[in-house]
Protein backbone atom coordinates (compact mmCIF):
# COMPACT_ATOMS: atom_id res chain seq x y z
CA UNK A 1 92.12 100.67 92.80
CA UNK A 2 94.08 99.84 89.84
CA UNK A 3 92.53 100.14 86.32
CA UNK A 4 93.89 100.56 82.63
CA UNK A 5 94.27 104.38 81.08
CA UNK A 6 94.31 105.94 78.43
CA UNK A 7 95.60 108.69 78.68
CA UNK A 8 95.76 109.99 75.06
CA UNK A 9 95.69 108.52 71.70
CA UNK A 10 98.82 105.57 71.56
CA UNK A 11 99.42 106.30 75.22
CA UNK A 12 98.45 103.28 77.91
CA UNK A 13 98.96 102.87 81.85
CA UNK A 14 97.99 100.91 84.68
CA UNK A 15 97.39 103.42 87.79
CA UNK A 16 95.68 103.91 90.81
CA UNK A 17 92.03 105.83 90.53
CA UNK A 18 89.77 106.31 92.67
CA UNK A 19 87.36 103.82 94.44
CA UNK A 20 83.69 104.28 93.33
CA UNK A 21 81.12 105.16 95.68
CA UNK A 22 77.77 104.06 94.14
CA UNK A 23 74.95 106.48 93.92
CA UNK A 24 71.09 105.52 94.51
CA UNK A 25 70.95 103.89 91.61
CA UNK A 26 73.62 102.00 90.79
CA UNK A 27 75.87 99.52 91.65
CA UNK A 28 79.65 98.62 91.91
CA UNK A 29 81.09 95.51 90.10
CA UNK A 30 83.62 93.83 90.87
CA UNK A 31 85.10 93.18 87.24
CA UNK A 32 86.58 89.56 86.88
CA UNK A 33 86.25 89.70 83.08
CA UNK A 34 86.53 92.10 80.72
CA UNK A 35 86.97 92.30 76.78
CA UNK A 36 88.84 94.43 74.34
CA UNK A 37 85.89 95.74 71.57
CA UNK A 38 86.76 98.12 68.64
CA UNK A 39 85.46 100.72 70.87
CA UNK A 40 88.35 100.46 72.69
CA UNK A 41 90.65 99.98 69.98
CA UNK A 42 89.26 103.20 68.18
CA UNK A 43 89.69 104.85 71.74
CA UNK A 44 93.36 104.24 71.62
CA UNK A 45 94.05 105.18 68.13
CA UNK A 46 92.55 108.43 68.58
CA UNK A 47 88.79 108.06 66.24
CA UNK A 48 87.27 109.00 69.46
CA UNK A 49 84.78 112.05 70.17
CA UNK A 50 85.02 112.23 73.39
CA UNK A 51 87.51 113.43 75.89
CA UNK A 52 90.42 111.78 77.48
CA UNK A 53 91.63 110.08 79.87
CA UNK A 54 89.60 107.35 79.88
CA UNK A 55 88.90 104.14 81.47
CA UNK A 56 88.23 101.39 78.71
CA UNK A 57 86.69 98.25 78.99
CA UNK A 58 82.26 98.28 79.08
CA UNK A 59 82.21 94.58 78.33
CA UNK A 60 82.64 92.77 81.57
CA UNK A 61 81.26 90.73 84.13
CA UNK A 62 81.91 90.53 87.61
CA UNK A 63 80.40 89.95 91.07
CA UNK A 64 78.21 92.54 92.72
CA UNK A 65 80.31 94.04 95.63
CA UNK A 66 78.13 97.07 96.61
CA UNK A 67 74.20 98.34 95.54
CA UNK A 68 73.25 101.99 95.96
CA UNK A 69 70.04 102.36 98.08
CA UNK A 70 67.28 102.42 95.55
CA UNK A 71 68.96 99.25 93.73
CA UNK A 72 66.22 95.73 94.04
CA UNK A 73 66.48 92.66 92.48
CA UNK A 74 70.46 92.27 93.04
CA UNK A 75 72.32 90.85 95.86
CA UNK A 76 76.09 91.51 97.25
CA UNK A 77 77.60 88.62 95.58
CA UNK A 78 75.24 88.24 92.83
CA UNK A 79 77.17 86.91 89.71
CA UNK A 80 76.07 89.86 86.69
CA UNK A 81 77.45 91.36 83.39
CA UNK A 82 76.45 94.74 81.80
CA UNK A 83 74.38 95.65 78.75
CA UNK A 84 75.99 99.14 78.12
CA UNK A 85 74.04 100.14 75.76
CA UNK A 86 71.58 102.89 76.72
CA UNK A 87 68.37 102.78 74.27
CA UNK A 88 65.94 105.85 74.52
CA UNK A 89 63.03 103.70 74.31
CA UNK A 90 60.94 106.30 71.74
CA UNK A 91 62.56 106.34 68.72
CA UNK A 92 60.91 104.29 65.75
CA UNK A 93 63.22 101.87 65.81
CA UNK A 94 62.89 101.01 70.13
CA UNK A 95 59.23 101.13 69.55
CA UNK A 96 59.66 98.72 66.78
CA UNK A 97 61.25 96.25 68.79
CA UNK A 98 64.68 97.29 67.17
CA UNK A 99 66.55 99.25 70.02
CA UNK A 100 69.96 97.61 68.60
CA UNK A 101 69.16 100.64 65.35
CA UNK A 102 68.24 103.37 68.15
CA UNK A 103 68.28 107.03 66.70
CA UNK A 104 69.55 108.29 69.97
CA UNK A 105 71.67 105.39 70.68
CA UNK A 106 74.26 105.93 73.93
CA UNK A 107 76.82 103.56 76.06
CA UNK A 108 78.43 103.84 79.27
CA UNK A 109 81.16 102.16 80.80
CA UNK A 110 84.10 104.79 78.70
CA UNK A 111 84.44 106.53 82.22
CA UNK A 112 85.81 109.67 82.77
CA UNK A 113 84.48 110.41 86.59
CA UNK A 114 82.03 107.78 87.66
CA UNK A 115 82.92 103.78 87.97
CA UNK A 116 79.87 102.88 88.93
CA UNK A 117 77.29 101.22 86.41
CA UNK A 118 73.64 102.84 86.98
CA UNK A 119 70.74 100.53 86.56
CA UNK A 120 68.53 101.53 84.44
């Protein structure tokens, strides 16, 4: 499939990666919209941590095209977006009903090896 890299700080391409194969847990999404954050924009300027290349782009929505085996609730087809923000659920702040100030605060969706979104 085709999806946008980057490849290293200031450099951009379209090429082929591999297909996602979903694990137990997770399923693959069809993306039919996706937005640009500053994520993104500090990926490709370089004010990143992490390592490259990666696959931008963790605010979408698409259509459900496959669920992993343990996946309920969701449907081939079914219209979804993504939340990518991973809360840990016992930090003061999640337990105070303000996981948007987590202490241990994570995202997916900057992929490196996996395309698939896991449900949490």
């Amino acid at each position: 499939m085709k999806a946008v890299v980057i490849e290293k700080p200031g450099k951009v391409s379209v090429k082929e990666i591999q297909y996602p194969k979903p694990g137990k847990d997770e399923i693959i999404i069809q993306v039919k919209n996706c937005g640009a954050c500053g994520t993104d924009f500090h990926i490709y300027n370089g004010d990143y941590l992490g390592s490259y290349p990666i696959v931008p782009g963790h605010e979408i929505s698409g259509i459900v095209v496959e669920l992993g085996s343990d996946v309920s609730g969701l449907k081939v087809g079914s219209r979804v977006t993504a939340d990518p923000n991973i809360y840990c659920c016992a930090c003061y702040f999640c337990r105070t009903n303000r996981a948007n100030h987590c202490q241990n605060w994570q995202a997916r969706g900057e992929w490196r090896r996996r395309y698939a979104w896991r449900i949490p």
